[in-house]
N, C-alpha and C. Protein backbone atom coordinates (compact mmCIF):
# COMPACT_ATOMS: atom_id res chain seq x y z
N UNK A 1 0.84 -1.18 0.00
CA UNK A 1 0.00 0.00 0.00
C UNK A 1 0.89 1.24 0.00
N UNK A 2 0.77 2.24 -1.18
CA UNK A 2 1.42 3.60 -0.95
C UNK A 2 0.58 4.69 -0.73
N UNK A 3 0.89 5.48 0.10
CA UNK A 3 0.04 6.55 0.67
C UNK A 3 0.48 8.22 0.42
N UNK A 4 0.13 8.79 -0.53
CA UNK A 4 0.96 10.16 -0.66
C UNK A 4 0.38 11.28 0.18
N UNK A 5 1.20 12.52 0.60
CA UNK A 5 1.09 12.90 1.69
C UNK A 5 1.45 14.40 0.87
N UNK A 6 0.39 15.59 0.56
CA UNK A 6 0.32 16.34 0.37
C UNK A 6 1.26 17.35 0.74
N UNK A 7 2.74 17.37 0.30
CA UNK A 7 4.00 18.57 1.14
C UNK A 7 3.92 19.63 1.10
N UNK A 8 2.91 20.72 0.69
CA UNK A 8 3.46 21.55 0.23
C UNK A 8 3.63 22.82 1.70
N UNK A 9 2.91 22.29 2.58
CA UNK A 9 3.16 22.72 4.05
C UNK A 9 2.64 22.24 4.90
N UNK A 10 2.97 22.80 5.91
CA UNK A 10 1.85 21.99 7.38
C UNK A 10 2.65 20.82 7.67
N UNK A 11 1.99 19.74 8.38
CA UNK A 11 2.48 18.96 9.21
C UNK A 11 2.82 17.51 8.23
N UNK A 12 3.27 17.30 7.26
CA UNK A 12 3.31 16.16 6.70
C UNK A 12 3.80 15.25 6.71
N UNK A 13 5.31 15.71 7.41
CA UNK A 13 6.66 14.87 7.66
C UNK A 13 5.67 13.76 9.37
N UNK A 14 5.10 14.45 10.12
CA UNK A 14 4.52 13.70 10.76
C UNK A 14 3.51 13.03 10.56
N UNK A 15 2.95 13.25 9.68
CA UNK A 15 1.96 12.13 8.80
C UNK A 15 3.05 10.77 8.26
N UNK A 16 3.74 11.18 7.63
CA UNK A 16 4.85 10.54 7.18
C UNK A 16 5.32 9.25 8.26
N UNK A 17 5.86 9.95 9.50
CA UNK A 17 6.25 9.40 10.39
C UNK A 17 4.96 8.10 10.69
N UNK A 18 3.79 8.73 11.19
CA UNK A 18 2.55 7.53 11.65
C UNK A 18 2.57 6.58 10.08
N UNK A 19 2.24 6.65 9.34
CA UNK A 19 2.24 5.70 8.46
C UNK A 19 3.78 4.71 8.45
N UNK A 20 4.99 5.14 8.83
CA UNK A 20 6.17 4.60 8.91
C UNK A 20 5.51 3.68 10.01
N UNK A 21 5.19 3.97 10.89
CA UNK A 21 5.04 3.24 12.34
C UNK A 21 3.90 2.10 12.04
N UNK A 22 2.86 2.98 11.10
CA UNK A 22 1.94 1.76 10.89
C UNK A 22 2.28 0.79 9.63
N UNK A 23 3.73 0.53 9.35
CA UNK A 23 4.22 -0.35 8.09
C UNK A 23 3.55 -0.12 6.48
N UNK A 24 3.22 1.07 6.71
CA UNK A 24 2.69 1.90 5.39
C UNK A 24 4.09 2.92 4.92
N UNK A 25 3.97 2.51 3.35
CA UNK A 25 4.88 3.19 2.68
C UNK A 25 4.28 4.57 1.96
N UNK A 26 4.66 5.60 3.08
CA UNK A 26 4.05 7.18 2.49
C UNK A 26 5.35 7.53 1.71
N UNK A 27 4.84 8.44 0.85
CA UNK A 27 5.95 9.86 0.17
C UNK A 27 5.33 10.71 0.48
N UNK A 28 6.23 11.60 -0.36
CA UNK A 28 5.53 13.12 -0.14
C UNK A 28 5.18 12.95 -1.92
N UNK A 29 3.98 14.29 -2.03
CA UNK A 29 3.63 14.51 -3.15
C UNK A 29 3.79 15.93 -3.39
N UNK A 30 4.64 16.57 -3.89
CA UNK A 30 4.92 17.87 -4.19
C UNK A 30 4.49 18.53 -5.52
N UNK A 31 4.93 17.67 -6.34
CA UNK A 31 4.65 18.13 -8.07
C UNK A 31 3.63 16.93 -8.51
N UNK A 32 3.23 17.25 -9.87
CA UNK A 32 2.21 16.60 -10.66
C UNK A 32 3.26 15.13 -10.75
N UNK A 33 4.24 15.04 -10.84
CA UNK A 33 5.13 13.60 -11.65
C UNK A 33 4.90 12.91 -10.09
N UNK A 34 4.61 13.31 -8.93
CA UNK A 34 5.03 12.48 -8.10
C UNK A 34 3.49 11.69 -7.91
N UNK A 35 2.30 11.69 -8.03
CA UNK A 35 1.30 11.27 -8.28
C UNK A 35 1.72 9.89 -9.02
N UNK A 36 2.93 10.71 -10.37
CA UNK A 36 2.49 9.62 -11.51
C UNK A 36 2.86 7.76 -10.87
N UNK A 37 4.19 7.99 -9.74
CA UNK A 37 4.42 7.07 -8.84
C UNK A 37 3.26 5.58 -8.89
N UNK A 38 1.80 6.24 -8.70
CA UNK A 38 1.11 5.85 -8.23
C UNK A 38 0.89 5.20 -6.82
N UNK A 39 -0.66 5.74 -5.97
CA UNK A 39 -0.67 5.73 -4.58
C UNK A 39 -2.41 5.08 -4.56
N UNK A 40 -2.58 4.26 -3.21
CA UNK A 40 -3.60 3.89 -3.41
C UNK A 40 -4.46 4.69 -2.24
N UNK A 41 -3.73 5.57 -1.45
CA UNK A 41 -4.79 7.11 -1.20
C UNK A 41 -4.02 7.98 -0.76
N UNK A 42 -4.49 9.38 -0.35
CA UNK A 42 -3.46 10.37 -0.18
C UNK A 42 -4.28 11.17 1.28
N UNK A 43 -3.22 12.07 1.25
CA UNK A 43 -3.10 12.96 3.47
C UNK A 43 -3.31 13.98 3.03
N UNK A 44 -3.88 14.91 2.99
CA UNK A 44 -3.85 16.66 3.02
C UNK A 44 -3.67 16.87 4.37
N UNK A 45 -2.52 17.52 4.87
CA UNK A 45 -2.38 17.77 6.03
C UNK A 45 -2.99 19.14 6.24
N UNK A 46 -2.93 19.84 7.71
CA UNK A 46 -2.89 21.00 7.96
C UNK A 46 -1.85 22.01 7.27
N UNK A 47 -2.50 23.02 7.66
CA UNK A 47 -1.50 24.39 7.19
C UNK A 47 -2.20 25.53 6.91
N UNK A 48 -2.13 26.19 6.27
CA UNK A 48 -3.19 27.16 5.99
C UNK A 48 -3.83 27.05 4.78
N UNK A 49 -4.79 26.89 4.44
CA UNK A 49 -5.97 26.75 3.43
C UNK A 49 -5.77 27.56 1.85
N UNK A 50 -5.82 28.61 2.22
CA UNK A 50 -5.41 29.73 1.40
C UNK A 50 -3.75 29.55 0.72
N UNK A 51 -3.40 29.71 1.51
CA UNK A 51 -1.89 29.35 0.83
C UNK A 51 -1.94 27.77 -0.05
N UNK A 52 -2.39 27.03 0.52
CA UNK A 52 -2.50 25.83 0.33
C UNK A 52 -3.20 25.66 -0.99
N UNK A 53 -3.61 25.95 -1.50
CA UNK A 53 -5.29 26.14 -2.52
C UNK A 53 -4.07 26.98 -3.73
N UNK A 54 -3.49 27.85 -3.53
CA UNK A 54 -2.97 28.76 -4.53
C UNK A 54 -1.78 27.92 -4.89
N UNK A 55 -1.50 27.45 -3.47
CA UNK A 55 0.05 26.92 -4.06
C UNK A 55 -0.39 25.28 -4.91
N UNK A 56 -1.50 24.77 -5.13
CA UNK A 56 -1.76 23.57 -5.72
C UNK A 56 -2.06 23.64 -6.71
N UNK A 57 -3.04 25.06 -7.46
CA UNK A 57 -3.42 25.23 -8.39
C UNK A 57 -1.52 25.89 -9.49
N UNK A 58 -0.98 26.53 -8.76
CA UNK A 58 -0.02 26.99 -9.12
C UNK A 58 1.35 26.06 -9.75
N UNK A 59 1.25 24.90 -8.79
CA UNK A 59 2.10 23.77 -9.11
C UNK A 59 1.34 22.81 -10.13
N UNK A 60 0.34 22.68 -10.31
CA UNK A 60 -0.38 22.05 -11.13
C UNK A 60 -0.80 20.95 -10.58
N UNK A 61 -1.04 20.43 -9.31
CA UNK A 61 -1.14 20.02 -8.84
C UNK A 61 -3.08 19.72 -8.46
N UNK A 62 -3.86 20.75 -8.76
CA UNK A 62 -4.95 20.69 -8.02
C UNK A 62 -5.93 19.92 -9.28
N UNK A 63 -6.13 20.01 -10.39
CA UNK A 63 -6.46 19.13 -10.93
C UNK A 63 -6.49 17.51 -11.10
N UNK A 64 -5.08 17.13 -11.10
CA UNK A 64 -4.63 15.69 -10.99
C UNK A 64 -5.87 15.22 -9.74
N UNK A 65 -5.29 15.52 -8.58
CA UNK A 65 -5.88 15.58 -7.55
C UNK A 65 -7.73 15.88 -7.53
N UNK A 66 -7.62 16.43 -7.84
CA UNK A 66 -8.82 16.55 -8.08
C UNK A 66 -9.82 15.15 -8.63
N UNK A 67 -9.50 15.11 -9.33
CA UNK A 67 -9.74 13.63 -10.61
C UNK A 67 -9.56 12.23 -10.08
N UNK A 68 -8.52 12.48 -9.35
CA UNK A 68 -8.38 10.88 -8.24
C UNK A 68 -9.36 11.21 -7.37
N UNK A 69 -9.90 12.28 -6.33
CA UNK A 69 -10.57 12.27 -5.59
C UNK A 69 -12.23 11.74 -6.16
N UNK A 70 -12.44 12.81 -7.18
CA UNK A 70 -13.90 12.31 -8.13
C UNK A 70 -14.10 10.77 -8.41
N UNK A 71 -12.78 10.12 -8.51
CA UNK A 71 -12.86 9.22 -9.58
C UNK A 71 -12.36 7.73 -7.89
N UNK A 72 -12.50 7.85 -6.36
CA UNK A 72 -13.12 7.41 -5.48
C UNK A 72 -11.47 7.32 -4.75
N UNK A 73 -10.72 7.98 -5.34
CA UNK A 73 -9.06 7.78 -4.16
C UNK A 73 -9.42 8.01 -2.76
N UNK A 74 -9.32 6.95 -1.84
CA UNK A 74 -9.42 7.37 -0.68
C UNK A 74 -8.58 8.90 0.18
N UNK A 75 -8.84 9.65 0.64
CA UNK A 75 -8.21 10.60 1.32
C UNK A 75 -9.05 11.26 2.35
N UNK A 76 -7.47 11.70 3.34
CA UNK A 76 -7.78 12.01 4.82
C UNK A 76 -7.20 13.78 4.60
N UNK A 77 -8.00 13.95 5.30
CA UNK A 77 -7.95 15.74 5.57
C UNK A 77 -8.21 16.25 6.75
N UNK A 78 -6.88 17.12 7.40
CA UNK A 78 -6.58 17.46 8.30
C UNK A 78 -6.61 18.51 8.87
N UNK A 79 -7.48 19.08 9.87
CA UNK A 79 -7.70 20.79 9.47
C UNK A 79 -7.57 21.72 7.99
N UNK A 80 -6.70 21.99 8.03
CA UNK A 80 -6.42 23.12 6.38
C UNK A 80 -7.33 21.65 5.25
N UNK A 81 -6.86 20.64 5.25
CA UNK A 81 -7.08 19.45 4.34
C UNK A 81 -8.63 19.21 4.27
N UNK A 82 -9.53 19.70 5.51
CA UNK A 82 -11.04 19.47 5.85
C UNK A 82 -11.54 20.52 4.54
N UNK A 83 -10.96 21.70 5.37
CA UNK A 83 -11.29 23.33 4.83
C UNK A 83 -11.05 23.05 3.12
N UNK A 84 -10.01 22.12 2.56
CA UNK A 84 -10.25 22.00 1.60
C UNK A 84 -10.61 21.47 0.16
N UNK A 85 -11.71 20.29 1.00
CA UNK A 85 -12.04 19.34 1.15
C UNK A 85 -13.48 19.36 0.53
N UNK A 86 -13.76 20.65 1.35
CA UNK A 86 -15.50 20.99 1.84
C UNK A 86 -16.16 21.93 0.97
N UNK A 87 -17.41 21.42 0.77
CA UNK A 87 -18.15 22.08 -0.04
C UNK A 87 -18.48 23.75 -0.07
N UNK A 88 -18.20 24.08 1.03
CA UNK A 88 -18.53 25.55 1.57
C UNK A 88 -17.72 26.35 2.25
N UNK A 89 -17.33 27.10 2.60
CA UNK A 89 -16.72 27.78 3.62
C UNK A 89 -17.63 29.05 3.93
N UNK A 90 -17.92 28.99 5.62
CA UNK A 90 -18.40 30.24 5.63
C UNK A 90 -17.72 31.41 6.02
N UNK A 91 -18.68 32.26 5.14
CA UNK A 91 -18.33 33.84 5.00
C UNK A 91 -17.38 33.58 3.75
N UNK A 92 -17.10 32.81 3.19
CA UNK A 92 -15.85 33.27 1.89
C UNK A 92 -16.35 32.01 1.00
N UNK A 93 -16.24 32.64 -0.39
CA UNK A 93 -17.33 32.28 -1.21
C UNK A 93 -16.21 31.12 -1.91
N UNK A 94 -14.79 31.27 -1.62
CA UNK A 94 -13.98 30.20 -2.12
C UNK A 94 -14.40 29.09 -1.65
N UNK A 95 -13.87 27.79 -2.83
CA UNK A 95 -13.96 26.48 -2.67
C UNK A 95 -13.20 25.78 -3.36
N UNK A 96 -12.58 24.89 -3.16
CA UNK A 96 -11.46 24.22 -3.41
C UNK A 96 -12.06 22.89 -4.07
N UNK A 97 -10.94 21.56 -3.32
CA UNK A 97 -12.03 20.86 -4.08
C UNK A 97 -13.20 20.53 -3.96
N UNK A 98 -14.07 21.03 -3.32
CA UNK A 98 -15.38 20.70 -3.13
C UNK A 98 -16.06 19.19 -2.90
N UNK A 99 -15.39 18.38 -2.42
CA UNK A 99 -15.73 16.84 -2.54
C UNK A 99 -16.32 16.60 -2.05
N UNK A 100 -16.17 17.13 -0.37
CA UNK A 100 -17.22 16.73 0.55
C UNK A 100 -18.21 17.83 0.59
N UNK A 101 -19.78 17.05 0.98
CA UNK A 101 -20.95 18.44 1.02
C UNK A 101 -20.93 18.79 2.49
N UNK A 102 -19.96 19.59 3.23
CA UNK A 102 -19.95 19.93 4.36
C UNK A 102 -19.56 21.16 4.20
N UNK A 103 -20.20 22.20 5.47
CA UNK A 103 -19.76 23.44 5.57
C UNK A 103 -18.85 23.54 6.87
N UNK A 104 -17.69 24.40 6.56
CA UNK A 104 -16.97 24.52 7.45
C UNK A 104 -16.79 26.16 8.36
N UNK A 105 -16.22 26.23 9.19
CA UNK A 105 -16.01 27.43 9.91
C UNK A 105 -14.47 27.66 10.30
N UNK A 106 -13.76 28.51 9.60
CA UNK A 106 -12.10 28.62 9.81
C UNK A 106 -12.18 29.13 11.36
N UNK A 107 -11.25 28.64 12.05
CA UNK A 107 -10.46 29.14 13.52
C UNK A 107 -11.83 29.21 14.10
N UNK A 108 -12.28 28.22 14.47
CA UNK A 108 -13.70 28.38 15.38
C UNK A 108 -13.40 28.34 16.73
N UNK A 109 -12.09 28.06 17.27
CA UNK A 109 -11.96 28.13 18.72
C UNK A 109 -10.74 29.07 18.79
N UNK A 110 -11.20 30.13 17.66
CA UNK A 110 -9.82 31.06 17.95
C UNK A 110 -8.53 31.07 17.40
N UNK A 111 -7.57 32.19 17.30
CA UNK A 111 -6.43 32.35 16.49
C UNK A 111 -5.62 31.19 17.41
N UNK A 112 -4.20 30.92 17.18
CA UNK A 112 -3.21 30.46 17.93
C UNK A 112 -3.42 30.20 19.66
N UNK A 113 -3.66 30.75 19.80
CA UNK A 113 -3.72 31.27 21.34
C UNK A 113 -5.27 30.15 21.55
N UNK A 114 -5.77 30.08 21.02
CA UNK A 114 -7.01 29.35 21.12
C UNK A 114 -7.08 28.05 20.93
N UNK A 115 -5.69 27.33 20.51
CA UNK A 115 -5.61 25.78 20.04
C UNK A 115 -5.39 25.23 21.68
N UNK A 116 -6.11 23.89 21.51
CA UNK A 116 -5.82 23.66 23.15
C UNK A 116 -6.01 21.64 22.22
N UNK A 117 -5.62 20.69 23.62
CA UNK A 117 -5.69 19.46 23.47
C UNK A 117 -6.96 18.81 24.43
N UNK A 118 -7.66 17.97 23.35
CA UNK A 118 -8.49 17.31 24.45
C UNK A 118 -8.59 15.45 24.26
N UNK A 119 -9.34 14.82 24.52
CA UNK A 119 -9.59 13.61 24.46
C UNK A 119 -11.25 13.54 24.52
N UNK A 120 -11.36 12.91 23.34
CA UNK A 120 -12.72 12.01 22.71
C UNK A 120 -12.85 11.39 22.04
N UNK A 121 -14.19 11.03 21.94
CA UNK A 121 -14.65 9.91 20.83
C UNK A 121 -14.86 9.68 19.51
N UNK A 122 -13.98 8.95 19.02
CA UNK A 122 -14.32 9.30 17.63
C UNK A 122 -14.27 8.05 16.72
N UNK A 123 -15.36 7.55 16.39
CA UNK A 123 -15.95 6.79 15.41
C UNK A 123 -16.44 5.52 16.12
N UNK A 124 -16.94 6.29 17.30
CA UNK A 124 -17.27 4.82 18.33
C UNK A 124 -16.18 4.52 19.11
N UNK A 125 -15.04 5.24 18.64
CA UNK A 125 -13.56 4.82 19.85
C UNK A 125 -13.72 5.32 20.60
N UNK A 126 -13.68 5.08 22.46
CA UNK A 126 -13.07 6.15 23.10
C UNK A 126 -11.88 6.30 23.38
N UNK A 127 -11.75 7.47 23.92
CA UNK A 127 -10.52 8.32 24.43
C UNK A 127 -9.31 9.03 23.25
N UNK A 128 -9.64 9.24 22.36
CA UNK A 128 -8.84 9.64 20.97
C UNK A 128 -8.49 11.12 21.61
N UNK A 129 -6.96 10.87 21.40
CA UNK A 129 -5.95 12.40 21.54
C UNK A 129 -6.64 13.48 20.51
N UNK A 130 -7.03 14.26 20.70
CA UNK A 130 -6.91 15.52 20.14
C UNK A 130 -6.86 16.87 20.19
N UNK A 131 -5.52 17.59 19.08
CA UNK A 131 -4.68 18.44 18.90
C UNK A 131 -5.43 19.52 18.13
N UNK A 132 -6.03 20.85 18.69
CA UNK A 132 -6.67 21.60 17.83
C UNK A 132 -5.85 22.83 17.61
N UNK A 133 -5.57 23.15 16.43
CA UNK A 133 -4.49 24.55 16.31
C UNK A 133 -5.20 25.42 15.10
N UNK A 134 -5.79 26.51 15.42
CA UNK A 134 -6.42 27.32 14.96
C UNK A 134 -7.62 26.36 13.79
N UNK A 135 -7.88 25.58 14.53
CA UNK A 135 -9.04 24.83 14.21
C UNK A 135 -10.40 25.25 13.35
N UNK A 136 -10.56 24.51 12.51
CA UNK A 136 -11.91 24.65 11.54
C UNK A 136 -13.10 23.87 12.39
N UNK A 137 -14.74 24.02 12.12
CA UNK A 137 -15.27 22.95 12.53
C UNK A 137 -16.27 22.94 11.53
N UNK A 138 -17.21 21.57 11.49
CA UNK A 138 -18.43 21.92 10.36
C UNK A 138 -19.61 22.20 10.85
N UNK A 139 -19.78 23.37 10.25
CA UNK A 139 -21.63 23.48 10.85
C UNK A 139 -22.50 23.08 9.61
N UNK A 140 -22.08 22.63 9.06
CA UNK A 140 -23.83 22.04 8.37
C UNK A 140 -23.14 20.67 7.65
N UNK A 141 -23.66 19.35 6.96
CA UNK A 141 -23.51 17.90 6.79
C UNK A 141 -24.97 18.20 5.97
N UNK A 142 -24.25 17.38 5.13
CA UNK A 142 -25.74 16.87 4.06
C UNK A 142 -25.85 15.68 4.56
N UNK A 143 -26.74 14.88 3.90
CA UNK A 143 -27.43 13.73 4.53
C UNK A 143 -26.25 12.36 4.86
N UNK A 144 -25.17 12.74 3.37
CA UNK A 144 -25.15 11.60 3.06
C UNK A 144 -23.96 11.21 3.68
N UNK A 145 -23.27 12.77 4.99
CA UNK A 145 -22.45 12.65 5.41
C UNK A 145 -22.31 11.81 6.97
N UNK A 146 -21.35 11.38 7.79
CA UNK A 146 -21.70 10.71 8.91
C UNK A 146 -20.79 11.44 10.04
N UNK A 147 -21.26 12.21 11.10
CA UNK A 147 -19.96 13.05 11.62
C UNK A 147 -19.80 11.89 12.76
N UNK A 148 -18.33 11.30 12.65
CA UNK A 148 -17.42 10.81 13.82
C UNK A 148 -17.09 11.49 15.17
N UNK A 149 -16.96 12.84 14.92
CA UNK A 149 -16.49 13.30 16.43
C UNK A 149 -16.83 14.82 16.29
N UNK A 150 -17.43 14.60 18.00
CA UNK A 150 -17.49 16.21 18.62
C UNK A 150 -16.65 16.65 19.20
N UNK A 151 -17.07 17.43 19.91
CA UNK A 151 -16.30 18.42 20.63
C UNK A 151 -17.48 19.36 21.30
N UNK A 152 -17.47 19.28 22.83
CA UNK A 152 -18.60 20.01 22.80
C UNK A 152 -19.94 19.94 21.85
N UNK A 153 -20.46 21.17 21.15
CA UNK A 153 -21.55 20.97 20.34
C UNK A 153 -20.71 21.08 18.98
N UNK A 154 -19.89 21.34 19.00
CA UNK A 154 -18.82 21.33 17.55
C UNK A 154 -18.68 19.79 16.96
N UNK A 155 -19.03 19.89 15.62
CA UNK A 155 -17.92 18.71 14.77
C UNK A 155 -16.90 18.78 14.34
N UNK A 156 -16.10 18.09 14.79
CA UNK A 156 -14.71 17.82 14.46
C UNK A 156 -14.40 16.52 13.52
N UNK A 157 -15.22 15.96 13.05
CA UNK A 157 -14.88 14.78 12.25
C UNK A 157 -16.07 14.22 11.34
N UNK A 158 -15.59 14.04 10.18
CA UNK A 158 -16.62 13.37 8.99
C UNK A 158 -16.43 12.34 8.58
N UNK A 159 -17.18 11.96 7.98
CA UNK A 159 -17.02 10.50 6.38
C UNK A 159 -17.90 10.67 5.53
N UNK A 160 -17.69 10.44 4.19
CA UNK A 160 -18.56 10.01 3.33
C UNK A 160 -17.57 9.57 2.24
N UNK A 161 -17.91 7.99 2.07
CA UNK A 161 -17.49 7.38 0.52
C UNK A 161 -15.83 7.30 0.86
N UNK A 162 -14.98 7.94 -0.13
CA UNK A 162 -14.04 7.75 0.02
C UNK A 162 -13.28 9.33 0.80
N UNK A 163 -13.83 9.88 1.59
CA UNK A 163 -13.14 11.19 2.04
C UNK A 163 -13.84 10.99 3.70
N UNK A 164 -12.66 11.21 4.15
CA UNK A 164 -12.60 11.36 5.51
C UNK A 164 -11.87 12.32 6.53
N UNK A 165 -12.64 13.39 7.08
CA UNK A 165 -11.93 14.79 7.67
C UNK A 165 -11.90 14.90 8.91
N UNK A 166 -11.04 15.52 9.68
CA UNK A 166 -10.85 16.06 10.87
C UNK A 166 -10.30 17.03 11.24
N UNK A 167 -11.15 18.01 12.07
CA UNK A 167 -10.68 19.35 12.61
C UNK A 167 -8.99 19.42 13.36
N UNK A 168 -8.98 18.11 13.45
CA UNK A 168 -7.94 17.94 14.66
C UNK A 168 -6.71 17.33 13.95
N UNK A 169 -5.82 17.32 14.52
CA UNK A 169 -4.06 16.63 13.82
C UNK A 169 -4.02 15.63 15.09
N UNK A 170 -4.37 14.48 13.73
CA UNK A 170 -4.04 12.98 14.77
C UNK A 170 -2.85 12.50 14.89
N UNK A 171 -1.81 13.15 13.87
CA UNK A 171 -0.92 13.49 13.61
C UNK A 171 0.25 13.74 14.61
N UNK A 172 -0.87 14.52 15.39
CA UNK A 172 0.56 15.57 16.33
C UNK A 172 0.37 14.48 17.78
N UNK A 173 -0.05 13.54 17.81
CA UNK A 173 -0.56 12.46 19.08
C UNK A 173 0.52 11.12 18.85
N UNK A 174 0.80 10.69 19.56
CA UNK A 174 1.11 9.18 19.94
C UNK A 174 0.09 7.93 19.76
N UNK A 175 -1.08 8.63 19.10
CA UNK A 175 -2.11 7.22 18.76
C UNK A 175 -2.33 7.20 17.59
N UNK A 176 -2.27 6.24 16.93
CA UNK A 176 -2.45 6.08 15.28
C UNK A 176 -3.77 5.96 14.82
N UNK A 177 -4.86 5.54 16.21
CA UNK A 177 -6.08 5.39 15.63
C UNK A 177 -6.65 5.78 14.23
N UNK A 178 -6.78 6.99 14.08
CA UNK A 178 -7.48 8.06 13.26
C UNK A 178 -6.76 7.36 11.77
N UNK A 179 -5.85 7.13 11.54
CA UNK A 179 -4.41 6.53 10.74
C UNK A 179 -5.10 5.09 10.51
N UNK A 180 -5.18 4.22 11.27
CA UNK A 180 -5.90 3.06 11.36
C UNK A 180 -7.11 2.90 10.46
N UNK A 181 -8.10 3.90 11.23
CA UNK A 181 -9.02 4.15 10.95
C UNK A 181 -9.26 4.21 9.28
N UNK A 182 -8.86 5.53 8.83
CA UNK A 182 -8.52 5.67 7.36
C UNK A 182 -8.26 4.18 6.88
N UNK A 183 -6.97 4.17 6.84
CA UNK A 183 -6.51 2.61 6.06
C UNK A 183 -7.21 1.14 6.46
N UNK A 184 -8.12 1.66 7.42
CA UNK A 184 -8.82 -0.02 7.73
C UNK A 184 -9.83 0.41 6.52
N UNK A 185 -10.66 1.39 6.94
CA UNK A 185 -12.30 1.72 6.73
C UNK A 185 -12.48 2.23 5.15
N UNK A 186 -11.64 3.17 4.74
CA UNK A 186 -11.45 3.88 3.15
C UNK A 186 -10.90 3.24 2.22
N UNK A 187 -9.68 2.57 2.40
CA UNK A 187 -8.72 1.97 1.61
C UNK A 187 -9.58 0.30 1.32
C-alpha cells in the first residue's frame, strides 16, 4: 500500500512518520510527476488553506488531484485538508475541491492562542488524543455525510465514501487510531 502525503506545508513529515510506524509506505507529493508514482490514497495535512489552494493550483497540482478524488481515491484531511475538502466555507465564497458536502467554519476556537488538546470519541472509539491549532469545525452535513467526532456541540470529524476529515491533527498524538481508521475503513 502507498500513501501520498500532500507537502506543500503543514504537518506532513509527521503524517509521514505515523504511516512509517503503521508499516505503510508514504511519500511526499509535491509536483504533478510524483502522483504519476502511483498511490492507493493520499493525506492533506494542515496548514493554511489559502496558501495551500494557490500553491496547488499553481504547481499544477490541483487538478490531478482533483480527478483521483472524483474518480473514489481514498483521502484524509486534516484541518487546512477538511477546509479543503468541503463544499462551503463560511463567510468566503472560495472552494477548493469541493468533494465533501460539508460546511466549514475557519479558527472556530480562535487564532493560535485558542488551540488547546483534548480527548474524545471518535468513530465509536473512546478516548482519541486531540490536537486543535487554529481549528476549523463543520456546521452544516448533508445527509449523506456521517460526523465521527465532537467536541462540545462542535464537529470535528466526517465520512462520506471515500473522504474522511478532521478538525484535529491525529498526527501531532502518539495514537495512530485516526491513521488506522482511514486505512482499515477507506482503503
Amino acid at each position: 500500500m502507498r500513501v501520498g502525503v500532500l507537502a506543500l506545508q503543514g504537518a506532513f513529515a509527521e503524517h509521514l512518520k505515523v504511516l512509517s510506524k503503521l508499516g505503510v509506505e508514504g511519500f511526499q507529493v509535491k509536483k504533478p510527476v510524483d502522483l504519476a508514482q502511483g498511490l492507493d490514497a493520499l493525506i492533506i495535512p494542515g496548514g493554511e488553506s489559502t496558501v495551500m489552494g494557490k500553491l496547488l493550483k499553481e504547481i499544477g497540482l490541483y487538478g490531478p488531484i482533483k480527478t483521483l478524488i472524483d474518480g473514489g481515491l481514498p483521502v484524509l484531511g486534516t484541518c487546512a485538508g477538511m477546509i479543503l475538502l468541503a463544499s462551503a466555507i463560511e463567510n468566503d465564497n472560495t472552494v477548493h475541491f469541493g468533494t465533501l458536502p460539508i460546511t466549514v467554519r475557519r479558527n472556530a476556537f480562535g487564532r493560535q492562542l485558542g488551540s488547546f488538546h483534548t480527548v474524545g470519541e471518535f468513530a465509536g472509539i473512546p478516548d482519541i488524543p486531540m490536537t486543535f491549532i487554529r481549528a476549523p469545525v463543520i456546521t452544516k452535513v448533508d445527509d449523506s455525510v456521517v460526523v465521527l467526532a465532537t467536541v462540545g456541540a462542535h464537529m470535528v470529524a466526517a465520512r462520506r465514501g471515500n473522504i474522511l476529515v478532521t478538525a484535529f491533527h491525529p498526527e501531532l498524538t502518539d495514537d495512530p487510531t485516526v491513521h488506522k481508521f482511514f486505512l482499515e475503513h477507506l482503503i
